[in-house]
Protein backbone atom coordinates (compact mmCIF):
# COMPACT_ATOMS: atom_id res chain seq x y z
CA UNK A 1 0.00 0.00 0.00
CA UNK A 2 0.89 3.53 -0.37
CA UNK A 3 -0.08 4.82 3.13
CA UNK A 4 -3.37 3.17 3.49
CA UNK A 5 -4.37 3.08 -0.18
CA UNK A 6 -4.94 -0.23 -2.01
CA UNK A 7 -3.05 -0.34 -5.18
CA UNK A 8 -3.78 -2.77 -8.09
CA UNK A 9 -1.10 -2.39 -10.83
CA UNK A 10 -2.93 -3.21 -14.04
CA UNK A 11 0.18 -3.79 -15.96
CA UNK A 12 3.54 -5.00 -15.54
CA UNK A 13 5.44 -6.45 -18.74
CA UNK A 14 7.87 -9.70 -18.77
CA UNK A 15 9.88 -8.47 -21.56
CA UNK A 16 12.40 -9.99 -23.49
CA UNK A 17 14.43 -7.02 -25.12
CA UNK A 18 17.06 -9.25 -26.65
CA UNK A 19 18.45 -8.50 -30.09
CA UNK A 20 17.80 -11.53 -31.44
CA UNK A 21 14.05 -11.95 -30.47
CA UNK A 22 12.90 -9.00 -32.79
CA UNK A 23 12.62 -9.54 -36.25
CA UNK A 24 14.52 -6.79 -37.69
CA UNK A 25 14.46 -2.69 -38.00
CA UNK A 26 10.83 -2.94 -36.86
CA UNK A 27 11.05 -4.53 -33.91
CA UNK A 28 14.41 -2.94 -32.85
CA UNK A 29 12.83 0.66 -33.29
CA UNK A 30 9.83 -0.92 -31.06
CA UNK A 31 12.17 -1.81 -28.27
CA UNK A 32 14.08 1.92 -28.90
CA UNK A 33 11.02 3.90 -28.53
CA UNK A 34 10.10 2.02 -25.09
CA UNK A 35 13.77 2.78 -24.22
CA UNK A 36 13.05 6.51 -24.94
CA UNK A 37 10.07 6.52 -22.48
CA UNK A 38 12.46 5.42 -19.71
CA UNK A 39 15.16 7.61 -20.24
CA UNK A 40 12.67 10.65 -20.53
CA UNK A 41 10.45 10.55 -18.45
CA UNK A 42 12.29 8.67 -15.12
CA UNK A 43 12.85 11.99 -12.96
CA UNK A 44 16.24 12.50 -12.55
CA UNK A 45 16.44 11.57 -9.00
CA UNK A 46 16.00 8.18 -9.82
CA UNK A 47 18.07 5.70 -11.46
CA UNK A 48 18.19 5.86 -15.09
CA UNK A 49 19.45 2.03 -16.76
CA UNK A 50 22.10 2.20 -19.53
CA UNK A 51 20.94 0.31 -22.56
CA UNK A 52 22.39 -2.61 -21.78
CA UNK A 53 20.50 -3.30 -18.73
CA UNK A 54 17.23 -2.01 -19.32
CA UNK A 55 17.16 -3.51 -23.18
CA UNK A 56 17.68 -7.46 -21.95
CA UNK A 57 15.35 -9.79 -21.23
CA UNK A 58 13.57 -9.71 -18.24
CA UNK A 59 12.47 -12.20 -15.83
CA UNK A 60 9.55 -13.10 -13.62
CA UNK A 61 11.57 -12.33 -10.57
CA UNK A 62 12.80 -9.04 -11.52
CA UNK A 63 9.08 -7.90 -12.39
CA UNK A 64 7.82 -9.35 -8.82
CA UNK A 65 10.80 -7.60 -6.92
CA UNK A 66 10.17 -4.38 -8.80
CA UNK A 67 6.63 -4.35 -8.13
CA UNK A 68 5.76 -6.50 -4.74
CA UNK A 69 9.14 -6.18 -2.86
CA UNK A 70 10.70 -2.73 -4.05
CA UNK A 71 6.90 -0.57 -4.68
CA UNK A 72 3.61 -0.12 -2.33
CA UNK A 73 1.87 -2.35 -4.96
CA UNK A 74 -0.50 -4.61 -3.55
CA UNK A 75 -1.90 -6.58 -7.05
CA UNK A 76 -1.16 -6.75 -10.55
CA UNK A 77 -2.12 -7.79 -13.84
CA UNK A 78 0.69 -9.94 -15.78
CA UNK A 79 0.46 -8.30 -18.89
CA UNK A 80 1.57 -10.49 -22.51
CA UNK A 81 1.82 -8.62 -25.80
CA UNK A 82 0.98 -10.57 -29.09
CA UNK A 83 4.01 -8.88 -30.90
CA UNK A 84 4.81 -12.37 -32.50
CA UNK A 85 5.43 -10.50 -36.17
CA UNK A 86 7.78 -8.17 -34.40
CA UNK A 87 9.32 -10.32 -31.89
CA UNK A 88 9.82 -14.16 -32.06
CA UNK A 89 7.76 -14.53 -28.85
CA UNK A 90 5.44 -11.50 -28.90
CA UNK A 91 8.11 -9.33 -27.04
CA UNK A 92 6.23 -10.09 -23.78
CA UNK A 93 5.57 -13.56 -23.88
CA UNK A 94 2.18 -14.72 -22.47
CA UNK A 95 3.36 -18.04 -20.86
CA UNK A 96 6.00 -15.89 -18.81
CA UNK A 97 3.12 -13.66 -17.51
CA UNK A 98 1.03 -16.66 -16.75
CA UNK A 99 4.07 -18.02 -14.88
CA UNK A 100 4.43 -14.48 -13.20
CA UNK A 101 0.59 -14.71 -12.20
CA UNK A 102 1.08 -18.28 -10.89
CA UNK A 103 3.70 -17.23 -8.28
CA UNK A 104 1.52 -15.15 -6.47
CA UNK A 105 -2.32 -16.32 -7.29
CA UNK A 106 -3.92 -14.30 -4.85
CA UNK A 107 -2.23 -11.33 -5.50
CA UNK A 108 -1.42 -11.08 -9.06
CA UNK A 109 -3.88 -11.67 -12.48
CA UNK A 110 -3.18 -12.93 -15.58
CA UNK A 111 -4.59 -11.27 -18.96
CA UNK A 112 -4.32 -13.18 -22.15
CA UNK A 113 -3.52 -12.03 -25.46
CA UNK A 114 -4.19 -12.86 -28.71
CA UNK A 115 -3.80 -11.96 -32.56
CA UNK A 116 -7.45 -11.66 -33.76
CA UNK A 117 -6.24 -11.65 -37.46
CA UNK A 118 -5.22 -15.80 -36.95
CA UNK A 119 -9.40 -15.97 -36.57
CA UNK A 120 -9.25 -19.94 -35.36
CA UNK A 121 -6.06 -19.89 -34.09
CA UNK A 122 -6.93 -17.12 -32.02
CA UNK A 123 -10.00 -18.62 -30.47
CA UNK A 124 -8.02 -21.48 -29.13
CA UNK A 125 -5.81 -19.79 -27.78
CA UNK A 126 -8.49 -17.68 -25.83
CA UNK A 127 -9.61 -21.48 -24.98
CA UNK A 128 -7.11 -22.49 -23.59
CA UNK A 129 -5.46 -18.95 -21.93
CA UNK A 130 -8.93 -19.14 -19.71
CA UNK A 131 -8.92 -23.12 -19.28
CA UNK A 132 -5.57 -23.55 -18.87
CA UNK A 133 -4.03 -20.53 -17.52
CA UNK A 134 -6.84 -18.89 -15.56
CA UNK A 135 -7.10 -15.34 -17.91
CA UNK A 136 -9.20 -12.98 -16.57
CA UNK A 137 -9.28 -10.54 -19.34
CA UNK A 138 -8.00 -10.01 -22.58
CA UNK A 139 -5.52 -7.11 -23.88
CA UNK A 140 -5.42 -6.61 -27.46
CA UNK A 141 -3.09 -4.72 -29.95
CA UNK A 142 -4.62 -2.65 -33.23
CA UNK A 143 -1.50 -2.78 -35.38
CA UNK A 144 -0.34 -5.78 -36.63
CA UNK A 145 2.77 -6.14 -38.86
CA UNK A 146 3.99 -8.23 -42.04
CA UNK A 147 7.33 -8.06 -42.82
CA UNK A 148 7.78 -5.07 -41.18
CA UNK A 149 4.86 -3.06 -42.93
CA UNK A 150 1.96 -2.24 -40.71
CA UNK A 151 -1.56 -4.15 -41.08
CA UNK A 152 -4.12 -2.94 -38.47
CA UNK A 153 -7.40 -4.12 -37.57
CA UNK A 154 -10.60 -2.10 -35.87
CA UNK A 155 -12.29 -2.86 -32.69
CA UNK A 156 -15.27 -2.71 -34.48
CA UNK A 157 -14.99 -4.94 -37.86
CA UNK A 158 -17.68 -7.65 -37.46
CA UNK A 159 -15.28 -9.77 -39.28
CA UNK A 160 -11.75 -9.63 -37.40
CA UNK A 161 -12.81 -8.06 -33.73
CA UNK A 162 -16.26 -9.73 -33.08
CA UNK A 163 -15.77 -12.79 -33.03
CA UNK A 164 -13.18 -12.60 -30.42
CA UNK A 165 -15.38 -10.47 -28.26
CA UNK A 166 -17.98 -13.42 -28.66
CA UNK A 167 -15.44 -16.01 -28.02
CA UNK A 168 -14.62 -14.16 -24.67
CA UNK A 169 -18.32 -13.45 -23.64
CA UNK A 170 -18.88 -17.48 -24.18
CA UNK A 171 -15.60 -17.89 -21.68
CA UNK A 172 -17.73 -16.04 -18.99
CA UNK A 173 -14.63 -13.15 -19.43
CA UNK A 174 -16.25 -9.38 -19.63
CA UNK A 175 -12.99 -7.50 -19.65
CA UNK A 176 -10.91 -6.63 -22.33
CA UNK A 177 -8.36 -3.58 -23.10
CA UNK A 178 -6.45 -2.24 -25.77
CA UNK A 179 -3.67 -0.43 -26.64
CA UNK A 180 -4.64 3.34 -28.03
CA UNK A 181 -2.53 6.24 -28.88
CA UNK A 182 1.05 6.30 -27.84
CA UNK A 183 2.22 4.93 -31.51
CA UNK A 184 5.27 3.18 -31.38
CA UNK A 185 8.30 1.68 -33.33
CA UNK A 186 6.98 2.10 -37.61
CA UNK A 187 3.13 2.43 -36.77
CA UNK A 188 1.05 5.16 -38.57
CA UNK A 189 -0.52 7.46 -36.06
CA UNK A 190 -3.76 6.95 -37.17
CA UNK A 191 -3.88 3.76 -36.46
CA UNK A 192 -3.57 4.29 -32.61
CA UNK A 193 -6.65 6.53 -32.66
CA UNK A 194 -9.78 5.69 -30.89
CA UNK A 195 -12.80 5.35 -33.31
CA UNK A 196 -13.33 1.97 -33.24
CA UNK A 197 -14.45 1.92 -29.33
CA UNK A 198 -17.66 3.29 -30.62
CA UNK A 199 -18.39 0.80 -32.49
CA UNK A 200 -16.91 -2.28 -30.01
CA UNK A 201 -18.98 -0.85 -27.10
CA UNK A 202 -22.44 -0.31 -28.13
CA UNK A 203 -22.06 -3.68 -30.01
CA UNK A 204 -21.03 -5.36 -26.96
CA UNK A 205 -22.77 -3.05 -23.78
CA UNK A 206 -22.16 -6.54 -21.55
CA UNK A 207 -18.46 -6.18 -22.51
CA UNK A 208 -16.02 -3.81 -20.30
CA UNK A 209 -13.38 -2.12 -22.40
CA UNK A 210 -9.97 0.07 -21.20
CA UNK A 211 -8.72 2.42 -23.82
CA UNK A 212 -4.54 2.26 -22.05
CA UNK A 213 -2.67 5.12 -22.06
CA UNK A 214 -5.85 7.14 -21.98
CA UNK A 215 -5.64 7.06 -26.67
CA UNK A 216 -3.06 9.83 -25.48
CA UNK A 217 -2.36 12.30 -27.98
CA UNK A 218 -6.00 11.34 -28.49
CA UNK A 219 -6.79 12.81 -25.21
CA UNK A 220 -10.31 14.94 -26.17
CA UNK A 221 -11.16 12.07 -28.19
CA UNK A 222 -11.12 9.35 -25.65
CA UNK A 223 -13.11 11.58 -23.15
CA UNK A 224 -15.90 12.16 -25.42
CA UNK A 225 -16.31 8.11 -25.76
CA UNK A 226 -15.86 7.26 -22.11
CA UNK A 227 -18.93 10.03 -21.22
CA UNK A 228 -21.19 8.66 -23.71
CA UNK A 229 -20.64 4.68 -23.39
CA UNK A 230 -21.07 3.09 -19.60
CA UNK A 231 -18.78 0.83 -20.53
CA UNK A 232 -15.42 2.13 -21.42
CA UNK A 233 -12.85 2.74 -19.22
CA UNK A 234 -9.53 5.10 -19.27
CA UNK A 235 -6.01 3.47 -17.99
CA UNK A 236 -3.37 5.76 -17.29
CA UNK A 237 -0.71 3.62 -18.03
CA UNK A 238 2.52 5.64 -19.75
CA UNK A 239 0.63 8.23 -19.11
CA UNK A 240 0.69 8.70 -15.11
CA UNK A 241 4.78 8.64 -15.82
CA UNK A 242 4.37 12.44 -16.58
CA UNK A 243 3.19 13.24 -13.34
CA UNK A 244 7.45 14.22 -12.07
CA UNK A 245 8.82 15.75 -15.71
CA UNK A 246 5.58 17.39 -16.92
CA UNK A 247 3.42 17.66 -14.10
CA UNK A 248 1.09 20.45 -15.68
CA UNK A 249 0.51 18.83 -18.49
CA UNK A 250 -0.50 15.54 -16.61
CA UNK A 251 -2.82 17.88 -14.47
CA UNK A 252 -4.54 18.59 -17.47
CA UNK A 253 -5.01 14.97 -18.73
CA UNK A 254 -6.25 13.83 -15.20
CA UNK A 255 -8.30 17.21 -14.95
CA UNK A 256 -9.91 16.19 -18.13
CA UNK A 257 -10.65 12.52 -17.36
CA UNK A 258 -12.11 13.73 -13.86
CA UNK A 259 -13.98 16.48 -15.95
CA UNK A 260 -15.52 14.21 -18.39
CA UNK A 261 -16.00 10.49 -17.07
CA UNK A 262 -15.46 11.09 -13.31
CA UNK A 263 -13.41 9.16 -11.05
CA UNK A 264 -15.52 5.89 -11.67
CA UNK A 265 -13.66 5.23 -15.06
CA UNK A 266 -10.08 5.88 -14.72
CA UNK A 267 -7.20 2.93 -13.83
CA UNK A 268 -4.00 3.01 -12.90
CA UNK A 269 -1.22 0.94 -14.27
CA UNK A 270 2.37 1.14 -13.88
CA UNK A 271 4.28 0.07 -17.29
CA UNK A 272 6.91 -1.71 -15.17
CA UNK A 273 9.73 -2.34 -15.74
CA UNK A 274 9.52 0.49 -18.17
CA UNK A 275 9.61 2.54 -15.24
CA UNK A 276 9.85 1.71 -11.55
CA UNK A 277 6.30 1.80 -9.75
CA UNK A 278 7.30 3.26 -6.74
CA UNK A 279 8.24 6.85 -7.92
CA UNK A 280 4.72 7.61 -9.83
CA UNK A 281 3.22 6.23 -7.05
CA UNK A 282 4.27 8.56 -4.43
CA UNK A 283 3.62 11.64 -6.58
CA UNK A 284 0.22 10.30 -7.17
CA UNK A 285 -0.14 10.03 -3.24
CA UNK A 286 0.62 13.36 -3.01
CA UNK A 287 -0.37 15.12 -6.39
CA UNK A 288 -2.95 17.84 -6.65
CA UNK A 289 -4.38 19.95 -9.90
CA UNK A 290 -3.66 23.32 -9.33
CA UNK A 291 -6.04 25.65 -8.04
CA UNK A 292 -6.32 27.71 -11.78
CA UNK A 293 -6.82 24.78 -13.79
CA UNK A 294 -9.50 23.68 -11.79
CA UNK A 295 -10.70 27.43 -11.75
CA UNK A 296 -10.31 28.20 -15.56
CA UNK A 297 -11.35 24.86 -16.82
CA UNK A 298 -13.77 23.86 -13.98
CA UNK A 299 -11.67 20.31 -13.35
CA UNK A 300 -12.82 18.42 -10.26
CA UNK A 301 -10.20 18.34 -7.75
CA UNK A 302 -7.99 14.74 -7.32
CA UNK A 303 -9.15 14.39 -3.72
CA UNK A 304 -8.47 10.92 -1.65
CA UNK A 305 -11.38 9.31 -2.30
CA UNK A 306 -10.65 9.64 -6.52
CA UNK A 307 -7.24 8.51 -6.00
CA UNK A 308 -8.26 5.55 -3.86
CA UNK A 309 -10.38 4.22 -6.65
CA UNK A 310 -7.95 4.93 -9.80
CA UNK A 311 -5.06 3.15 -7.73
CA UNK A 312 -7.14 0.12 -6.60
CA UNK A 313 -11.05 0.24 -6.28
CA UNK A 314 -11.80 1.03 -9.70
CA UNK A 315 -10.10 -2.44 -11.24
CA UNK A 316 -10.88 -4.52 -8.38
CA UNK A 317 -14.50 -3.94 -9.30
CA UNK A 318 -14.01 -4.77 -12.61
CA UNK A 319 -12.81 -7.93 -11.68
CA UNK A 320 -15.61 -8.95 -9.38
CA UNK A 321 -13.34 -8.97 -6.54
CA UNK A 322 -15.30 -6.14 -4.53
CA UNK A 323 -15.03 -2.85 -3.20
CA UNK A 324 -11.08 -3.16 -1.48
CA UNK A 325 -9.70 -6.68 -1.75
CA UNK A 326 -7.44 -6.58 1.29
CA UNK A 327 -4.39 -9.19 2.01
């Protein structure tokens, strides 16, 4: 805990940086840009890794020490990513994150992945994630790439997304996410955007969604959808990380969130080991708007009670686990 709040990470990555796992220029400008986003925005008063120790692969103990021993964290969500046409194994492997959510089952959830392009192949693998593996959700990725060339897919094409939605609704899952804005190694930009919630959540209104890293640059974008659909939710996940370097402008995205959606609708999430938990989490503690954005723009104050449900209430309830799910 940090003080007395509950905190449930909702994503930590097992990575695997290693040279030889991505598949050329594209995948090495992947793992480059994720370098960039630790070396810029980690405050300078904490430690900074040199290349060669942040871009390696990491293991399931150095994600639990980072988060459980070494952070206030109290649960997480093992996060995969279904990168297999950048990386060999999806550049975080799913069966590492199962393994990660297997070491602690009461304290940390496993989210599956899956590439919904591979239509059959995909739905087995959402079989056998839930069977097998015990997923609780689903995280998904828009931009898909063949031989280096981007190939996305919507949220909603009744074709390519649906089915997988359907698939999960049939596994008694109701939670799915998926990576918006913050474009990375050779995607377009416009792929990242957020137009295809619209479509995924009034098609599925049983269905919870998380648009991560709040569809930043897509910032007025995203807060339109989450106002107008019950059932979309915002994750600040490589977003919250501005909170020590910028913290102005991340007033203004959580002023905006809190503006539009409330504090209801908004998750927090980590991105370790991109960046160490503990930092972010300890500004959040203490982190207020200040007083003339919230008087020029009318933004809510972040008072106790908001931050106690972005850093833990908020996803607990989306998992069925209840109000505060002490240990």
């Amino acid at each position: 805990m940090i003080d007395d709040f509950f905190v449930f990470d909702s994503v930590a990555h097992v990575f695997n940086f290693e040279a030889k796992n991505a598949y050329g220029s594209a995948g090495q400008m992947f793992s480059n840009h994720l370098y960039a986003f630790h070396t810029t925005l980690t405050p300078e008063s904490e430690p900074k890794l040199p290349p060669e120790e942040f871009l390696r692969r990491w293991t399931v103990d150095d994600i639990r020490r980072m988060v459980y021993e070494e952070s206030g964290t109290d649960m997480l969500v093992a996060m995969p990513l279904p990168l297999t046409d950048l990386y060999h194994d999806g550049l975080s492997p799913w069966q590492e994150c199962a393994e990660l959510a297997a070491r602690d089952p009461d304290r940390t959830i496993f989210w599956g992945t899956v590439n919904p392009l591979e239509g059959r192949k995909a739905l087995d693998l959402m079989e056998r994630q839930v069977g097998e593996y015990n997923a609780r959700a689903f995280k998904l990725y828009n931009v898909r790439y063949d031989y280096g060339s981007p190939y996305p897919w919507r949220m909603d094409d009744p074709r390519i997304a649906f089915p997988i939605f359907e698939k999960a609704r049939d596994l008694g899952v109701n939670l799915i996410g998926v990576h918006k804005g913050v474009p990375l190694g050779p995607q377009p930009i416009e792929h990242t955007q957020t137009w295809d919630m619209d479509g995924a959540a009034a098609n599925f209104p049983d269905i919870n969604f998380v648009i991560f890293h709040v569809g930043l640059p897509f910032l007025d974008e995203t807060c339109w959808q989450l106002i107008r659909y019950p059932n979309l939710y915002a994750d600040l996940a490589a977003t919250i990380n501005f909170i020590v370097r910028a913290p102005r402008m991340f007033a203004e995205i959580i002023g905006k969130l809190l503006f539009w959606c409330g504090e209801d609708k908004i998750i927090y999430g980590s991105e370790a080991p991109i960046f160490h938990p503990q930092w972010a989490l300890r500004a959040f503690r203490d982190f207020t708007i200040p007083q003339d954005l919230c008087d020029g723009y009318g933004y809510p104050q972040l008072t106790d009670q908001a931050k106690r449900k972005i850093l833990g209430e908020n996803l607990l309830r989306l998992h069925g686990l209840g109000p505060v799910h002490r240990l």
